[in-house]
Protein backbone atom coordinates (compact mmCIF):
# COMPACT_ATOMS: atom_id res chain seq x y z
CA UNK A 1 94.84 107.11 84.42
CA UNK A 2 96.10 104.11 86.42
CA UNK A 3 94.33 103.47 89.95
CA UNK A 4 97.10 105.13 91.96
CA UNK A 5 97.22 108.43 89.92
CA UNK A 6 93.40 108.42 90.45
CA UNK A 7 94.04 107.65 94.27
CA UNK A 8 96.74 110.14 94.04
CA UNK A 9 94.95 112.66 92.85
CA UNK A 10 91.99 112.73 95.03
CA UNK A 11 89.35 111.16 93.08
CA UNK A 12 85.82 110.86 95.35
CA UNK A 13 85.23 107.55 96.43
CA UNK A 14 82.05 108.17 98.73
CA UNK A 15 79.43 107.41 96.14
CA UNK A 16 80.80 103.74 95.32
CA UNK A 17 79.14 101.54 97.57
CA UNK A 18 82.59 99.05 97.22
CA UNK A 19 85.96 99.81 97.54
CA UNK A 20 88.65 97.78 96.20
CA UNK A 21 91.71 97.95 98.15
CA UNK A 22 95.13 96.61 96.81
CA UNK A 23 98.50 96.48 99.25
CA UNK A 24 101.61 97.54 96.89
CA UNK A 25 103.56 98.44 99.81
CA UNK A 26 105.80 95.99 101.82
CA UNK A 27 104.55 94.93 105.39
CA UNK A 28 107.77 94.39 106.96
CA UNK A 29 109.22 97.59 108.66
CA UNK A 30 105.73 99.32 109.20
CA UNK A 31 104.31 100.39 112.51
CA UNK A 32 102.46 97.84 114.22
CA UNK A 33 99.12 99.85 114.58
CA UNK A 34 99.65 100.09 110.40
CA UNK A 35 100.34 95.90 110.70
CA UNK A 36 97.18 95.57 112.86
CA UNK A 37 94.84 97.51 110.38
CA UNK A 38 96.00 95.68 107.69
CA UNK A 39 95.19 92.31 109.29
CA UNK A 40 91.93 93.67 110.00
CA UNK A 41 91.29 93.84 106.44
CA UNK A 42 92.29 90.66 105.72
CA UNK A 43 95.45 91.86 103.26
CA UNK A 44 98.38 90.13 103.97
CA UNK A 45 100.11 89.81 100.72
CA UNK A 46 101.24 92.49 98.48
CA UNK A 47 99.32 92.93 95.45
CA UNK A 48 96.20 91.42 96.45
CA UNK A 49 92.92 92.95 96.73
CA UNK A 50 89.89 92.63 98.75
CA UNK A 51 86.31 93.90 98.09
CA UNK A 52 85.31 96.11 101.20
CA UNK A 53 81.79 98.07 101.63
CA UNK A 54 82.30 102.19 102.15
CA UNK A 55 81.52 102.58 105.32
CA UNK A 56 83.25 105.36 107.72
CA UNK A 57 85.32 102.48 109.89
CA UNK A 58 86.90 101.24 106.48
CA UNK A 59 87.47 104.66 105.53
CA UNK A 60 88.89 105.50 108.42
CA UNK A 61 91.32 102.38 108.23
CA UNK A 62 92.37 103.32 104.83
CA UNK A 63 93.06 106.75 105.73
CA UNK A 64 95.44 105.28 108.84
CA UNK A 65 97.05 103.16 105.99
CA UNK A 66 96.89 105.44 102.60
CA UNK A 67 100.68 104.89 102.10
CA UNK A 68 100.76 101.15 101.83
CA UNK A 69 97.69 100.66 99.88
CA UNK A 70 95.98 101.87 96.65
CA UNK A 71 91.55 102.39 96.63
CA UNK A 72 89.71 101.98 93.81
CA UNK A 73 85.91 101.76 92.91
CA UNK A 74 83.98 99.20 91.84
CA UNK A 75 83.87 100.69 88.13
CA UNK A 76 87.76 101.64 88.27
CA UNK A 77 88.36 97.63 89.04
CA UNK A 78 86.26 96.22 86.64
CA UNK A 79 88.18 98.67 84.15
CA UNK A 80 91.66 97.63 85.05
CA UNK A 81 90.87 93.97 85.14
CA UNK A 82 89.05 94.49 81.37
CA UNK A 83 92.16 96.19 80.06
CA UNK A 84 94.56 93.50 81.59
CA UNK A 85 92.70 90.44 80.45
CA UNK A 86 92.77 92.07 77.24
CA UNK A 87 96.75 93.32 76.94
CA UNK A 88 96.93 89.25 77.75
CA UNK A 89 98.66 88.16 74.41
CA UNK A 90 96.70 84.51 72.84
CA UNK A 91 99.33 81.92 71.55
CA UNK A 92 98.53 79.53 69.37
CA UNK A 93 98.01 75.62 71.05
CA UNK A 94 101.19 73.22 70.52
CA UNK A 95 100.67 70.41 68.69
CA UNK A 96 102.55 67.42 69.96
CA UNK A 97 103.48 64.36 67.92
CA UNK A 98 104.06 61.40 69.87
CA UNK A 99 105.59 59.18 67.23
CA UNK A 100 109.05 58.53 66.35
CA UNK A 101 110.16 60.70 63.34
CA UNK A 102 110.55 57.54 61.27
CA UNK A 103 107.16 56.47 61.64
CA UNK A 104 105.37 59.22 60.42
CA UNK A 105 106.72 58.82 57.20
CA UNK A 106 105.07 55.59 55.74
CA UNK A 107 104.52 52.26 57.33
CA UNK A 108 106.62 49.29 55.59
């Protein structure tokens, strides 16, 4: 379950004692009171993420915004951030050869 289904479905966040708060909802064309709270916690960007405590005023906040962002714990980030690193595919390192193609062969 990704961390917007879990949002979605109304997972309890009160016991974390950090919330992880991603925008993946455009800024332009939302209410300026919406605008204002997200300035106030410092997301400007879509699809970044800031590191809040749980208190009641950020809860609050994210209630006033709920459509624009996506909550997740501290143990739901640290999940998501595992699983991405790993789906990361390794390439092999390229080898450059900075000599002509005739002089690799044999020096006369």
């Amino acid at each position: 379950m990704n961390a917007f289904q879990a949002y979605k479905a109304c997972v309890p966040i009160a016991w974390s004692p950090n919330l992880y708060i991603t925008l993946v909802r455009g800024i332009p064309g939302t209410r300026r009171l919406h605008r204002r709270t997200l300035e106030a916690l410092r997301l400007r960007k879509c699809n970044r993420t800031v590191m809040r405590w749980n208190t009641p005023t950020v809860r609050g906040m994210l209630q006033q915004v709920k459509r624009l962002v996506v909550i997740e714990t501290e143990e739901m980030y640290k999940a998501r951030k595992q699983k991405e690193a790993s789906h990361q595919a390794l390439r092999q390192p390229l080898v450059i050869n900075h000599l002509p193609a005739s002089a690799t062969g044999s020096f006369q």
